[in-house]
Protein backbone atom coordinates (compact mmCIF):
# COMPACT_ATOMS: atom_id res chain seq x y z
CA UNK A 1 0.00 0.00 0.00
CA UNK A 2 1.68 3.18 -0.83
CA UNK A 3 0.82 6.76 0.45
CA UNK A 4 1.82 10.03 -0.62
CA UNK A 5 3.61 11.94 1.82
CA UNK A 6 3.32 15.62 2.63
CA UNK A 7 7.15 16.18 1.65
CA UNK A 8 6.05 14.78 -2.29
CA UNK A 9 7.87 11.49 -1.13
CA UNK A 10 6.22 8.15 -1.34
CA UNK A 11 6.13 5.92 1.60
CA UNK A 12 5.27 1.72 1.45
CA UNK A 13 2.93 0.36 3.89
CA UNK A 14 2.28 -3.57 4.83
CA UNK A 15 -1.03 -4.11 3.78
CA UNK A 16 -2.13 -5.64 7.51
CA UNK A 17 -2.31 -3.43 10.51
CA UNK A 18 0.46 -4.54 12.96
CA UNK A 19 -1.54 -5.91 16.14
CA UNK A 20 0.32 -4.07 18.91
CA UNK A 21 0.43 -0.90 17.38
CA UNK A 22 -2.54 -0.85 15.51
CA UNK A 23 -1.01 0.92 12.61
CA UNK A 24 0.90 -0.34 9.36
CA UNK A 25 3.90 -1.24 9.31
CA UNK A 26 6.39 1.38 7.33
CA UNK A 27 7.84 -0.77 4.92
CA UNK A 28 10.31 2.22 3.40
CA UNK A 29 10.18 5.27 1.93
CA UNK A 30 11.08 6.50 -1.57
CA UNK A 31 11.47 9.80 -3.67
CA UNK A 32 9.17 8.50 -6.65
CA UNK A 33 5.98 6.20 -6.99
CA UNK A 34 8.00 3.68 -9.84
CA UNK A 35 10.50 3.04 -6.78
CA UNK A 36 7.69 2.40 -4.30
CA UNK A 37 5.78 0.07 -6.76
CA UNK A 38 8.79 -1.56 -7.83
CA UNK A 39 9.65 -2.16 -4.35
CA UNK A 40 6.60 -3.49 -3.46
CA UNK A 41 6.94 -6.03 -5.77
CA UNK A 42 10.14 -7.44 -4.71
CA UNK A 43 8.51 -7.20 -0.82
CA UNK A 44 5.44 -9.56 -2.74
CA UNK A 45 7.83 -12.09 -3.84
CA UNK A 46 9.79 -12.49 -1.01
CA UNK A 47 7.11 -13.26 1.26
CA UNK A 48 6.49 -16.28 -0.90
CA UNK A 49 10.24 -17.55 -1.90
């Protein structure tokens, strides 16, 4: 899940809401959307290699 930050940066969030926190988990943040989505991707696979 990716947000747009107030500083034009893009920031990646997990898609579940971390239990003892109750907010999402900040997954890294990145100066344009491609890097975000592109990261996201690799974050996708991972989970399941």
């Amino acid at each position: 899940m990716i947000r747009k930050l107030s500083s034009g940066k893009y920031r990646l969030y997990s898609r579940k809401v971390n239990p003892k926190t109750g907010k999402r988990r900040n997954l890294g943040t990145f100066a344009s959307r491609a890097a975000a989505e592109k990261h996201e991707r690799a974050v996708q696979y991972f989970k399941r290699h």
